[in-house]
N, C-alpha and C. Protein backbone atom coordinates (compact mmCIF):
# COMPACT_ATOMS: atom_id res chain seq x y z
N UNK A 1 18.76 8.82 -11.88
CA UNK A 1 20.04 9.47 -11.78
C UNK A 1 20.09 10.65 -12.75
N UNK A 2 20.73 11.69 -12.00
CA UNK A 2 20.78 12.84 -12.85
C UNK A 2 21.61 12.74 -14.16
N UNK A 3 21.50 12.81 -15.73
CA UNK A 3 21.91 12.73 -16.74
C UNK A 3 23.09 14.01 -16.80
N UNK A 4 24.25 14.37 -17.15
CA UNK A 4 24.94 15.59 -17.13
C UNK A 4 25.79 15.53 -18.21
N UNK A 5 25.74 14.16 -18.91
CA UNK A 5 26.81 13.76 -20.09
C UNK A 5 25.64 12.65 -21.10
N UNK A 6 26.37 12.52 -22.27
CA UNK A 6 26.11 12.10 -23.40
C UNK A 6 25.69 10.33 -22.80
N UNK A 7 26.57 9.45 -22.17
CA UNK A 7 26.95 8.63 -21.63
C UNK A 7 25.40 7.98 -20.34
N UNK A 8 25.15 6.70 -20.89
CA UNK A 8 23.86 6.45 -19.81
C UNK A 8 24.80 5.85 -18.81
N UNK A 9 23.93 6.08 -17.23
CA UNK A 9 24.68 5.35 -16.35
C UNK A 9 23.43 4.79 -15.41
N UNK A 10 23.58 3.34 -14.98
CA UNK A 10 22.45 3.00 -14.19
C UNK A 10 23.13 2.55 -13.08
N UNK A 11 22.34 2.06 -12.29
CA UNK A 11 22.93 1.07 -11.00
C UNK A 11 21.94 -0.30 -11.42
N UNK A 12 22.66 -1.01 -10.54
CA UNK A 12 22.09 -2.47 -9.95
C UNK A 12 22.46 -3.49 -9.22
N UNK A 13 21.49 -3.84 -8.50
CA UNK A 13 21.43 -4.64 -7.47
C UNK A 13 21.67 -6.03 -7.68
N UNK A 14 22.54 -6.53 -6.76
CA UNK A 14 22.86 -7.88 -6.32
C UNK A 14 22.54 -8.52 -4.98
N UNK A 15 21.79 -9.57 -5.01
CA UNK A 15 21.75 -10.58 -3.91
C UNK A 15 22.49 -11.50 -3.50
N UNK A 16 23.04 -11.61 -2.56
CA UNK A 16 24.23 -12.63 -1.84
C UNK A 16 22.81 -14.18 -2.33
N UNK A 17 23.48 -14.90 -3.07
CA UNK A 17 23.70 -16.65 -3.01
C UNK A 17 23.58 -17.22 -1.96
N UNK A 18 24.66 -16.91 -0.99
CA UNK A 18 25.53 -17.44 0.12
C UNK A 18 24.42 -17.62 1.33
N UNK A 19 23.98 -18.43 1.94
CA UNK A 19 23.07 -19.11 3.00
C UNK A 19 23.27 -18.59 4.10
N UNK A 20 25.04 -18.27 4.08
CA UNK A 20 25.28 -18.06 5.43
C UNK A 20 25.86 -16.46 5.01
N UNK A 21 26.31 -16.19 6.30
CA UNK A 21 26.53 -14.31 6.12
C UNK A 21 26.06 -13.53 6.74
N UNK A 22 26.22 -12.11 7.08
CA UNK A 22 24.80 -11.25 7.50
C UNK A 22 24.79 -10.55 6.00
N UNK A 23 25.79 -10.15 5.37
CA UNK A 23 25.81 -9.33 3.97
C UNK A 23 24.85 -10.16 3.10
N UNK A 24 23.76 -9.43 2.38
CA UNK A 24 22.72 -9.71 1.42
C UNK A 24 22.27 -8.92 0.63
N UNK A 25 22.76 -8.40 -0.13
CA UNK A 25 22.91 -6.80 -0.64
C UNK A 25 23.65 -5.94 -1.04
N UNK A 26 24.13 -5.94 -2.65
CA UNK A 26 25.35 -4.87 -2.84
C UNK A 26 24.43 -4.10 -4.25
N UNK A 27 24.67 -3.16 -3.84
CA UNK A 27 24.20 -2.15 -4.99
C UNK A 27 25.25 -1.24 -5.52
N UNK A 28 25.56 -1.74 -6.77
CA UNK A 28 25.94 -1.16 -7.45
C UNK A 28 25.99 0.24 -8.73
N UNK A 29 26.72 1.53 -7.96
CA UNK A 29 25.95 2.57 -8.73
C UNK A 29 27.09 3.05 -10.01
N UNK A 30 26.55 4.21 -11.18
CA UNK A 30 27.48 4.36 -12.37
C UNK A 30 27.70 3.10 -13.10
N UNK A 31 26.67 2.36 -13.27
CA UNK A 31 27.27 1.00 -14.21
C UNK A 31 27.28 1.92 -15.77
N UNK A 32 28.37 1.33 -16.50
CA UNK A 32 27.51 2.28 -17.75
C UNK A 32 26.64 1.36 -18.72
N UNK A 33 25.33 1.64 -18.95
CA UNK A 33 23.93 1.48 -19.65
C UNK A 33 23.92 1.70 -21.04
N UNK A 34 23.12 0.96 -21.77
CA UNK A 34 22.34 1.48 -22.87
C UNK A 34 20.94 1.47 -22.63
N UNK A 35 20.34 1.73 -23.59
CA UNK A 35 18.51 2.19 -24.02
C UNK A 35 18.40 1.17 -24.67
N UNK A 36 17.06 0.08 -24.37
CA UNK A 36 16.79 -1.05 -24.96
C UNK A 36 15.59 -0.20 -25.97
N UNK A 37 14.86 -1.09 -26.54
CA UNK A 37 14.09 -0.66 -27.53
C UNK A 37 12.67 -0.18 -26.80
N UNK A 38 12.33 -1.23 -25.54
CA UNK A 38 11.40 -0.19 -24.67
C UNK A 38 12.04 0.98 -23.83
N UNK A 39 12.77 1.72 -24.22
CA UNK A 39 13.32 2.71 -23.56
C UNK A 39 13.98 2.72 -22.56
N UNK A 40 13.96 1.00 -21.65
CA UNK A 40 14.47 1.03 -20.57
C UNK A 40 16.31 0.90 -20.65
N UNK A 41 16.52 1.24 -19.46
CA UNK A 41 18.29 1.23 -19.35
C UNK A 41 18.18 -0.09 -18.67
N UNK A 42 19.61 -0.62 -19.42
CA UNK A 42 19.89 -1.73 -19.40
C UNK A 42 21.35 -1.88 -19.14
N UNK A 43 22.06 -2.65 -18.70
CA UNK A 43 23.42 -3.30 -18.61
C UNK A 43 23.93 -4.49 -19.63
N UNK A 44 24.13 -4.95 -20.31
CA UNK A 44 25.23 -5.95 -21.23
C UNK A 44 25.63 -7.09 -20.14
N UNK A 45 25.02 -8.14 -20.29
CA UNK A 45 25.78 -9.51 -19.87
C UNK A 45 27.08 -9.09 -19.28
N UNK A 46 27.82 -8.53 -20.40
CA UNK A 46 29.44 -8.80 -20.08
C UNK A 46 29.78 -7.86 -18.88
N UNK A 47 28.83 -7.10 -18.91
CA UNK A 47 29.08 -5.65 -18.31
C UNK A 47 28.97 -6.19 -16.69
N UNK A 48 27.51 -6.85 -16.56
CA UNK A 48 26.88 -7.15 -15.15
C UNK A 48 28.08 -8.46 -14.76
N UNK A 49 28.63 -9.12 -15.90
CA UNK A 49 29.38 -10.51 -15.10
C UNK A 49 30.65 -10.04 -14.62
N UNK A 50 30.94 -9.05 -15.51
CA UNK A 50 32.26 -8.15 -14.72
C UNK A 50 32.34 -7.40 -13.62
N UNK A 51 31.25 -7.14 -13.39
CA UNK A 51 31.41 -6.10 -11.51
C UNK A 51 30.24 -7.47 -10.72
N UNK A 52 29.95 -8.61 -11.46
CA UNK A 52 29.54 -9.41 -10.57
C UNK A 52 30.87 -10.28 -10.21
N UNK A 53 31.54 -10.71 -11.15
CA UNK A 53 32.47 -11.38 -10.75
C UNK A 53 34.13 -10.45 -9.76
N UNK A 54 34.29 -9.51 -10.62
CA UNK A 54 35.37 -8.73 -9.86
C UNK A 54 35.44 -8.39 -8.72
N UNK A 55 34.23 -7.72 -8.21
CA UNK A 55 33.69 -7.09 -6.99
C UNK A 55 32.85 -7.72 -6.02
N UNK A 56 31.49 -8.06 -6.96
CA UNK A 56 30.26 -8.16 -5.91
C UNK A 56 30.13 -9.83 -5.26
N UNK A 57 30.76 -10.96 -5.92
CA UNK A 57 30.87 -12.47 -5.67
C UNK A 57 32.26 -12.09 -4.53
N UNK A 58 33.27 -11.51 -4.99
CA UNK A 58 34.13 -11.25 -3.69
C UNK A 58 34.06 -10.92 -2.55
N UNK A 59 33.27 -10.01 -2.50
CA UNK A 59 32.96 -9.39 -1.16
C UNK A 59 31.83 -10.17 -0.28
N UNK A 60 30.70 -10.84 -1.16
CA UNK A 60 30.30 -11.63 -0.70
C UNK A 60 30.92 -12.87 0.19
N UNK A 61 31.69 -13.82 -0.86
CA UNK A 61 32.55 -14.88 -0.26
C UNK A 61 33.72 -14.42 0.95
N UNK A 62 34.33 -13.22 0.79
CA UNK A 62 34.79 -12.84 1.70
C UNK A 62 34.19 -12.31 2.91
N UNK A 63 32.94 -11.31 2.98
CA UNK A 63 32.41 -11.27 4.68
C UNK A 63 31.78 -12.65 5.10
N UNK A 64 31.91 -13.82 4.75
CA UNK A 64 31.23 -14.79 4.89
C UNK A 64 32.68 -15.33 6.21
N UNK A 65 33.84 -15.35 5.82
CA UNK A 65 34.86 -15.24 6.16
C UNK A 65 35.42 -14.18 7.09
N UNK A 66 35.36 -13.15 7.53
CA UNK A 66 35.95 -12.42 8.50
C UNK A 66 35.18 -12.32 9.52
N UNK A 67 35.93 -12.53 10.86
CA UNK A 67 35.25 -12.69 12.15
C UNK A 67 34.33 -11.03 12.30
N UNK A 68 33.39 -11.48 12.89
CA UNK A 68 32.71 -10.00 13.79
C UNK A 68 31.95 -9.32 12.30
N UNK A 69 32.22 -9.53 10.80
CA UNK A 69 31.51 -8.70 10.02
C UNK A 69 30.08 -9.27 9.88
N UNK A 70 29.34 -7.93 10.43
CA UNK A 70 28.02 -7.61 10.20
C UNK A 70 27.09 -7.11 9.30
N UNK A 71 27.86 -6.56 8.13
CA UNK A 71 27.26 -5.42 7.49
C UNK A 71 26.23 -6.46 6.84
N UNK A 72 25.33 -5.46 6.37
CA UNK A 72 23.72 -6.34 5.79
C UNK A 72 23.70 -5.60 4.40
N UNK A 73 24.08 -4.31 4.38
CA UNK A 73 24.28 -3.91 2.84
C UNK A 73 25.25 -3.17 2.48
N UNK A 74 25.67 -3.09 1.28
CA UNK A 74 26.70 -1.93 0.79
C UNK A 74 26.22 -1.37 -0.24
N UNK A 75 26.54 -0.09 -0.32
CA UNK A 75 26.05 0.72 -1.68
C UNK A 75 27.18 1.41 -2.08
N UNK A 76 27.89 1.05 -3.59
CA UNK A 76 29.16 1.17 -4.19
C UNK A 76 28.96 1.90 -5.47
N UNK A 77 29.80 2.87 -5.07
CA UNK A 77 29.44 3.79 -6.76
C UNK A 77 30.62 3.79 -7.36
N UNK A 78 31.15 3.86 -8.85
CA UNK A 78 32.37 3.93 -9.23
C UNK A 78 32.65 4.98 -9.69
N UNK A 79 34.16 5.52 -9.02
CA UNK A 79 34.10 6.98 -9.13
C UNK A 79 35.27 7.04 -9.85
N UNK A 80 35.23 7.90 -10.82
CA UNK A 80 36.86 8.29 -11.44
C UNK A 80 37.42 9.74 -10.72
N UNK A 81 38.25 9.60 -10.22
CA UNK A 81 39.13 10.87 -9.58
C UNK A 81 39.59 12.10 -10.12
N UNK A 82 39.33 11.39 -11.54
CA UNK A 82 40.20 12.80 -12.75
C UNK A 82 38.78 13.17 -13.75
N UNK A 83 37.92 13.09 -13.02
CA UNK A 83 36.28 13.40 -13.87
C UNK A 83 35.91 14.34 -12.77
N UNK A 84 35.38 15.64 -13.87
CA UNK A 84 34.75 16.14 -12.22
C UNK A 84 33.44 16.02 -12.67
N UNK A 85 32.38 16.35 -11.55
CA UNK A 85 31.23 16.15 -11.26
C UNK A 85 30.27 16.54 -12.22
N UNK A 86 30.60 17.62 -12.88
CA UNK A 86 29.73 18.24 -14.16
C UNK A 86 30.04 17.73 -15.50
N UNK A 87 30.85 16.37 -15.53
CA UNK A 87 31.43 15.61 -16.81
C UNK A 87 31.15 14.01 -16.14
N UNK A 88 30.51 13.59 -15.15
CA UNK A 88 30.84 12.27 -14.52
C UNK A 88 29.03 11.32 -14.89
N UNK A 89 28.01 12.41 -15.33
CA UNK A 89 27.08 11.51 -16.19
C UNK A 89 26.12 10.57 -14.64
N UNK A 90 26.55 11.17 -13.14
CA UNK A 90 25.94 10.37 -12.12
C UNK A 90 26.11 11.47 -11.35
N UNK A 91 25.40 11.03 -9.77
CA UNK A 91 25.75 11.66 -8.59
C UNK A 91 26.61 10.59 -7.38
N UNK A 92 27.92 11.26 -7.14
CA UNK A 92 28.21 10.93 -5.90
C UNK A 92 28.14 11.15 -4.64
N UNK A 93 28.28 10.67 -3.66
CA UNK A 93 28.17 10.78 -2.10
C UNK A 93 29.80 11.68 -2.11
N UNK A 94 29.90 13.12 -1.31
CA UNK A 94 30.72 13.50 -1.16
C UNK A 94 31.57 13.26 0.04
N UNK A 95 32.90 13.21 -0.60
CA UNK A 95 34.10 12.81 0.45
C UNK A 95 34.80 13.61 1.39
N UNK A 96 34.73 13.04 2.31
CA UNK A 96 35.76 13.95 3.02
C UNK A 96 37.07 13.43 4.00
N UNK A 97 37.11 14.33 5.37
CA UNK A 97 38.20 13.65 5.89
C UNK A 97 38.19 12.78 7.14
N UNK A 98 36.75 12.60 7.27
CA UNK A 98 36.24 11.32 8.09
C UNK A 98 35.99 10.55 7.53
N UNK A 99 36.07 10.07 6.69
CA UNK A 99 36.01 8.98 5.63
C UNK A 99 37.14 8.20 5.63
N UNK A 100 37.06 6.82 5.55
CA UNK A 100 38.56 5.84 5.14
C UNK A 100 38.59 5.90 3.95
N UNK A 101 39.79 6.09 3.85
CA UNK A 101 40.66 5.68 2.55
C UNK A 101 41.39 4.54 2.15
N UNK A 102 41.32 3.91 1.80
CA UNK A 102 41.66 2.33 1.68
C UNK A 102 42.51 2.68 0.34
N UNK A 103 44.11 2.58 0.18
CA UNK A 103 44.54 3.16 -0.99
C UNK A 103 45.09 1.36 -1.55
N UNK A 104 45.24 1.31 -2.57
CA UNK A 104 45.66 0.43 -3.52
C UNK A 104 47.29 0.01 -2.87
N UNK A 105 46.92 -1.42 -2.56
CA UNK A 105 48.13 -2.42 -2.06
C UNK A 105 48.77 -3.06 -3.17
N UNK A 106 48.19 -3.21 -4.14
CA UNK A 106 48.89 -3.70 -5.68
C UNK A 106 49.14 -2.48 -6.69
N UNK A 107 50.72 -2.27 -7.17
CA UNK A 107 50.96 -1.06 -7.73
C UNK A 107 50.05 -1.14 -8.59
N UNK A 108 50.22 -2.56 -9.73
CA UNK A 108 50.14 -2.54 -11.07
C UNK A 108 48.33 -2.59 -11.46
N UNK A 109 47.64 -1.97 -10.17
CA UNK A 109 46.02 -2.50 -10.42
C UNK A 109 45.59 -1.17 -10.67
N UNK A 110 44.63 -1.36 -11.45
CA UNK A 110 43.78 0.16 -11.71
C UNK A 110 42.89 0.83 -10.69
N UNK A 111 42.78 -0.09 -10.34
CA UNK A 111 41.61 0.55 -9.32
C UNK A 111 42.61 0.95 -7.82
N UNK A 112 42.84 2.23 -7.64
CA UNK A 112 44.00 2.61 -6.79
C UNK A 112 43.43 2.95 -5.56
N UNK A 113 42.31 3.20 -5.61
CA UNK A 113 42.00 3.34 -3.76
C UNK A 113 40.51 2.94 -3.91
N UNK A 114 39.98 2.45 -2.36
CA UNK A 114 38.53 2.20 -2.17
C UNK A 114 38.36 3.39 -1.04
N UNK A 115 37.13 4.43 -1.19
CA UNK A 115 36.67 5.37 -0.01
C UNK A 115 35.39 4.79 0.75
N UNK A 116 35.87 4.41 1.85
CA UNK A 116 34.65 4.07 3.08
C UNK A 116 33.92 5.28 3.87
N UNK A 117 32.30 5.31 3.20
CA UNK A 117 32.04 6.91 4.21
C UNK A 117 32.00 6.30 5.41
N UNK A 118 31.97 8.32 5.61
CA UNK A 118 32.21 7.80 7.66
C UNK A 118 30.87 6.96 8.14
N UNK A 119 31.02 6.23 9.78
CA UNK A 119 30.13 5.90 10.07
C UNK A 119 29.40 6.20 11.10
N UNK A 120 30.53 7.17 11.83
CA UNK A 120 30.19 8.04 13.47
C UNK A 120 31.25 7.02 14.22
N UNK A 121 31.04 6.06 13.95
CA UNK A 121 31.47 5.07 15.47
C UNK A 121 32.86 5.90 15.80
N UNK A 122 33.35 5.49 17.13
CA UNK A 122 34.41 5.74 18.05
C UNK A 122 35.40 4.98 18.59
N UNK A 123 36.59 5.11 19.07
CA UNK A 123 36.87 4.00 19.87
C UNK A 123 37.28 2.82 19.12
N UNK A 124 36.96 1.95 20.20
CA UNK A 124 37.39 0.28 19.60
C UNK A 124 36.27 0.38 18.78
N UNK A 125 34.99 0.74 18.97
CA UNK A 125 34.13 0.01 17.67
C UNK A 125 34.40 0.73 16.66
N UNK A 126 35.01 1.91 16.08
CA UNK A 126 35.53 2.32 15.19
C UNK A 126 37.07 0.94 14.75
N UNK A 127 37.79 1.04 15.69
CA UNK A 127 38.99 0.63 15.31
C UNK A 127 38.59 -1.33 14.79
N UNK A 128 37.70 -1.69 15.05
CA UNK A 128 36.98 -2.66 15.11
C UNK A 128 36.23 -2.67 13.12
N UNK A 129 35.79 -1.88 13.07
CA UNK A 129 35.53 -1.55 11.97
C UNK A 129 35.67 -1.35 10.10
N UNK A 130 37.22 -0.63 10.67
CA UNK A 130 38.39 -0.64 10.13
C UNK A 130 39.13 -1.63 9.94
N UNK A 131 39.14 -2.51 10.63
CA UNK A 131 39.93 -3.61 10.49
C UNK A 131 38.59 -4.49 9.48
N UNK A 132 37.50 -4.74 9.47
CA UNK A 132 36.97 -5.24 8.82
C UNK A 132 36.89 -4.68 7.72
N UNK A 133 36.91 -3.48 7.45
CA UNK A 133 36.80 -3.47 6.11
C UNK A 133 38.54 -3.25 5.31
N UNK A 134 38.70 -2.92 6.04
CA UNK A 134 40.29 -3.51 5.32
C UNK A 134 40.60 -5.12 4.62
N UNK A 135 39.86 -5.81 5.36
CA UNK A 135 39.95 -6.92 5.55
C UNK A 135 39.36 -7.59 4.15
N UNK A 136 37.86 -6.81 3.96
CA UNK A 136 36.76 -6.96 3.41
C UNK A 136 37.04 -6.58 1.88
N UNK A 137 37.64 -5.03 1.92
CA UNK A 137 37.63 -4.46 0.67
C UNK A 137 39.10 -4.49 0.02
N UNK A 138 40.08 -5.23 0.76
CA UNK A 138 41.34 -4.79 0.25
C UNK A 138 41.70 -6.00 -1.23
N UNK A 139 41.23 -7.17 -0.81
CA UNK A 139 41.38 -8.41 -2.03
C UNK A 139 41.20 -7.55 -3.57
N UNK A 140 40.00 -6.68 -3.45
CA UNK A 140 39.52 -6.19 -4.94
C UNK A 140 40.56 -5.65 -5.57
N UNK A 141 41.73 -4.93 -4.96
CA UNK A 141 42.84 -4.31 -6.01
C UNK A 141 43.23 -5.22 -6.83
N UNK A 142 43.81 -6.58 -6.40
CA UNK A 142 44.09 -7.61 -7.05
C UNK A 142 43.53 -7.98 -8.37
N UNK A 143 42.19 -7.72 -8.74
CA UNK A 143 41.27 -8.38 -9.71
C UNK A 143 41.09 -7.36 -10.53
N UNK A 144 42.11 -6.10 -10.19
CA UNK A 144 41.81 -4.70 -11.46
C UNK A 144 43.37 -5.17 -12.16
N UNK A 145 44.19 -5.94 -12.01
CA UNK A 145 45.16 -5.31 -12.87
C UNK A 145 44.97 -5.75 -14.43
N UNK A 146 45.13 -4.80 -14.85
CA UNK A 146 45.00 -5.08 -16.75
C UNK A 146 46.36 -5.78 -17.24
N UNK A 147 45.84 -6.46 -18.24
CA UNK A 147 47.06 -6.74 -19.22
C UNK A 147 47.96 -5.90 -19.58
N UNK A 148 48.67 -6.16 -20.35
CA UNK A 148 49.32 -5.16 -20.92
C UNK A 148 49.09 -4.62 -22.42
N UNK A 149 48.62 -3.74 -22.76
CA UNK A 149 48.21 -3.33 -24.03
C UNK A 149 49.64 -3.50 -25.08
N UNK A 150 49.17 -3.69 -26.09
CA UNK A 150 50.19 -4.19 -27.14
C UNK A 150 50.12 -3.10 -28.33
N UNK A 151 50.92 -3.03 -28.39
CA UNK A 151 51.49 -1.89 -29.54
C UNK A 151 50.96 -2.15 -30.99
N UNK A 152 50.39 -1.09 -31.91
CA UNK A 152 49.22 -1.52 -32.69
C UNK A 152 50.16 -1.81 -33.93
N UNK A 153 51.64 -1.68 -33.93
CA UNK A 153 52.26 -2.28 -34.73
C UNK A 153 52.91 -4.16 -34.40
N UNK A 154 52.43 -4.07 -33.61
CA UNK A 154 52.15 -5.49 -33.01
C UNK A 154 51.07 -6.23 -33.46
N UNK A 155 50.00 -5.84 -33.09
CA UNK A 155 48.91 -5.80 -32.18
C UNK A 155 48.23 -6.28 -34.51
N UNK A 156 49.09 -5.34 -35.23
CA UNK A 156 48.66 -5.76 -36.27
C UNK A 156 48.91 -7.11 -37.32
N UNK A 157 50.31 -7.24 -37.01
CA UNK A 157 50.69 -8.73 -37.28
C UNK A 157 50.08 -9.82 -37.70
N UNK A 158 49.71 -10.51 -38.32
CA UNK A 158 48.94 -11.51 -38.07
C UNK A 158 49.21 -12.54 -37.49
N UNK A 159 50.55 -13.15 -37.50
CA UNK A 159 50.91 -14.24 -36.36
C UNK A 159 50.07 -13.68 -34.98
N UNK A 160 50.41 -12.17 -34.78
CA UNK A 160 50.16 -11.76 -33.43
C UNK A 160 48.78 -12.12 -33.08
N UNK A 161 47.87 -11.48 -34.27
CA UNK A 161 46.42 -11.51 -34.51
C UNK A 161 45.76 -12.70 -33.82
N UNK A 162 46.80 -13.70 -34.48
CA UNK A 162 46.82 -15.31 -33.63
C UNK A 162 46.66 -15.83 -32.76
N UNK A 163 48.19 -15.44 -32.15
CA UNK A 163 48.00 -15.74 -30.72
C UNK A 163 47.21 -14.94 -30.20
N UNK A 164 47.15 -13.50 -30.29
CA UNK A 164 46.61 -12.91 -29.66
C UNK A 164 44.67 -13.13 -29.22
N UNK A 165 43.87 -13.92 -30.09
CA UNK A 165 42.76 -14.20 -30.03
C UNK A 165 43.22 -15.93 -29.10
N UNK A 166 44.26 -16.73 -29.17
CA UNK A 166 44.19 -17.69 -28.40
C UNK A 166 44.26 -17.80 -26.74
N UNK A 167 45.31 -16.22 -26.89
CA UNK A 167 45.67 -15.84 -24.98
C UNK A 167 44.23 -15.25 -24.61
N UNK A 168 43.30 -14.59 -25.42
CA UNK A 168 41.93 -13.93 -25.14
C UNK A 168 41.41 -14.29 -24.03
N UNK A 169 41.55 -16.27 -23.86
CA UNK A 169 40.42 -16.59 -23.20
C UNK A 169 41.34 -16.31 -21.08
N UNK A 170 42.38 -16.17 -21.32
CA UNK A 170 43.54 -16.19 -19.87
C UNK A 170 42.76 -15.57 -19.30
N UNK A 171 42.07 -13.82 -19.62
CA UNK A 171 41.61 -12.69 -18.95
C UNK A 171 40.28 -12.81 -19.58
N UNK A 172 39.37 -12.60 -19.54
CA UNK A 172 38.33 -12.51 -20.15
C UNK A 172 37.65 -11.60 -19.68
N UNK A 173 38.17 -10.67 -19.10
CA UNK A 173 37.64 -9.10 -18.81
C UNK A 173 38.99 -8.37 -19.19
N UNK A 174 39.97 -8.66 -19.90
CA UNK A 174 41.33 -8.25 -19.96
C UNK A 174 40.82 -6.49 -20.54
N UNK A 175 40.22 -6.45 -21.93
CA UNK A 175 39.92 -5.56 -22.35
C UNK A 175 38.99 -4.55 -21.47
N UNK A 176 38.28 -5.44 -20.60
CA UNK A 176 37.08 -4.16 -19.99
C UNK A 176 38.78 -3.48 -18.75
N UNK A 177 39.04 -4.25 -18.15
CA UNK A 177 40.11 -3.86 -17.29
C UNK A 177 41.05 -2.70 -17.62
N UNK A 178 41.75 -2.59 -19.29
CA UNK A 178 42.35 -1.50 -19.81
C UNK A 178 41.42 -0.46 -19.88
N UNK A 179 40.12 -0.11 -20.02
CA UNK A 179 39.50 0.90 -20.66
C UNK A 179 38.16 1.23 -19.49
N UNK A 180 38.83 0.88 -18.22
CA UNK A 180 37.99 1.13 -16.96
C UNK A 180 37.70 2.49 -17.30
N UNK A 181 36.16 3.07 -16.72
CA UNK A 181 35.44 4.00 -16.53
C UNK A 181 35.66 4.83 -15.09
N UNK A 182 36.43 4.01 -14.51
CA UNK A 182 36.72 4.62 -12.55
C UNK A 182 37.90 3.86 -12.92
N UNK A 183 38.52 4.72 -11.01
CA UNK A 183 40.07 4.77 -10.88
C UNK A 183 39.66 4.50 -9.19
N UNK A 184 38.67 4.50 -8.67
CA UNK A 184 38.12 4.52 -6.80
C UNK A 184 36.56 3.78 -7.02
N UNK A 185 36.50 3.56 -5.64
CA UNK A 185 35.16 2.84 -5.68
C UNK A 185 34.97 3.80 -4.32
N UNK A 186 33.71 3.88 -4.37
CA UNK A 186 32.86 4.70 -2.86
C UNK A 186 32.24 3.80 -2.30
N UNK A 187 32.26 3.52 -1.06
CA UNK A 187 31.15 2.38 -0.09
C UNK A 187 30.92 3.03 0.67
N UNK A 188 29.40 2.77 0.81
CA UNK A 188 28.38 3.18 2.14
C UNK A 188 28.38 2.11 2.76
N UNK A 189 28.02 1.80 3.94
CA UNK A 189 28.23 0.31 4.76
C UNK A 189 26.91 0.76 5.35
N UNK A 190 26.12 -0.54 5.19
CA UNK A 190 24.63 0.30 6.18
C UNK A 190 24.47 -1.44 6.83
């Protein structure tokens, strides 16, 4: 991936578990990386269990579930809307107006729209389509909404300090959720 910022970004791949399905395959692009000591880019535990659990275990368990879905892979990049391209540290697939837009059904979630590129189809197998991935991609708004950040005259307290390390375990991506890197997700459906 082309480097354009300070910031490493890798992708990586996930394999569907699931026995049953046609989906076996989600690749995930823009994860953000560090440099291990052999030079290679790497992802953080916390990092990979968070777009494994938020995203990539969902979509799995869910096409397992919707009638007629076929897809065998997806390739998902995370895109922020208010980054432009010469500050975004990756390359995206460009959007346009054959493309679905899948906009955010939960106000209070960060992640405010999913973009489906086009696929050509027509017709019912277009309209056929659409309905699956609506179907497919719409649950994920749900699993972005953040906590609520607490005021650092709060937040300093020590009673607060307290509770505040006991509620920790409720969200346990609570913090990655406030300080998301994207605001859209991009899917290729192949």
């Amino acid at each position: 991936m082309p480097r354009y910022s300070e910031n490493i970004y890798t992708a990586v791949g996930f394999r569907s578990s699931e026995p049953d399905g046609s989906l076996k395959i989600i690749e995930v692009f823009g994860l953000p990386g560090q440099r291990n000591k052999n030079d290679k880019i790497v992802i953080t535990s916390k990092t990979q269990s968070f777009f494994d659990n938020l995203i990539v275990r969902k979509i799995f368990r869910q096409s397992r579930s919707i009638r007629n879905c076929n897809f065998e892979k997806l390739l998902i990049w995370l895109y922020d809307t208010e980054v432009t391209n010469k500050d975004r540290g990756y390359d995206i697939p460009e959007i346009d107006e054959r493309d679905l837009v899948i906009p955010s059904n939960v106000s209070a979630s960060k992640l405010k729209q999913i973009c489906i590129l086009d696929n050509g189809l027509k017709g019912n197998e277009y309209e056929e389509w659409r309905r699956i991935a609506y179907e497919l991609f719409t649950p994920l708004f749900s699993g972005f909404i953040a906590p609520p950040e607490v005021p650092d005259i709060v937040a300093e307290n020590p009673f607060f300090k307290t509770m505040g390390s006991l509620l920790d375990p409720l969200d346990t991506y609570g913090k990655m959720k406030q300080n998301l890197l994207f605001n859209s997700l991009i899917i290729q459906i192949d």
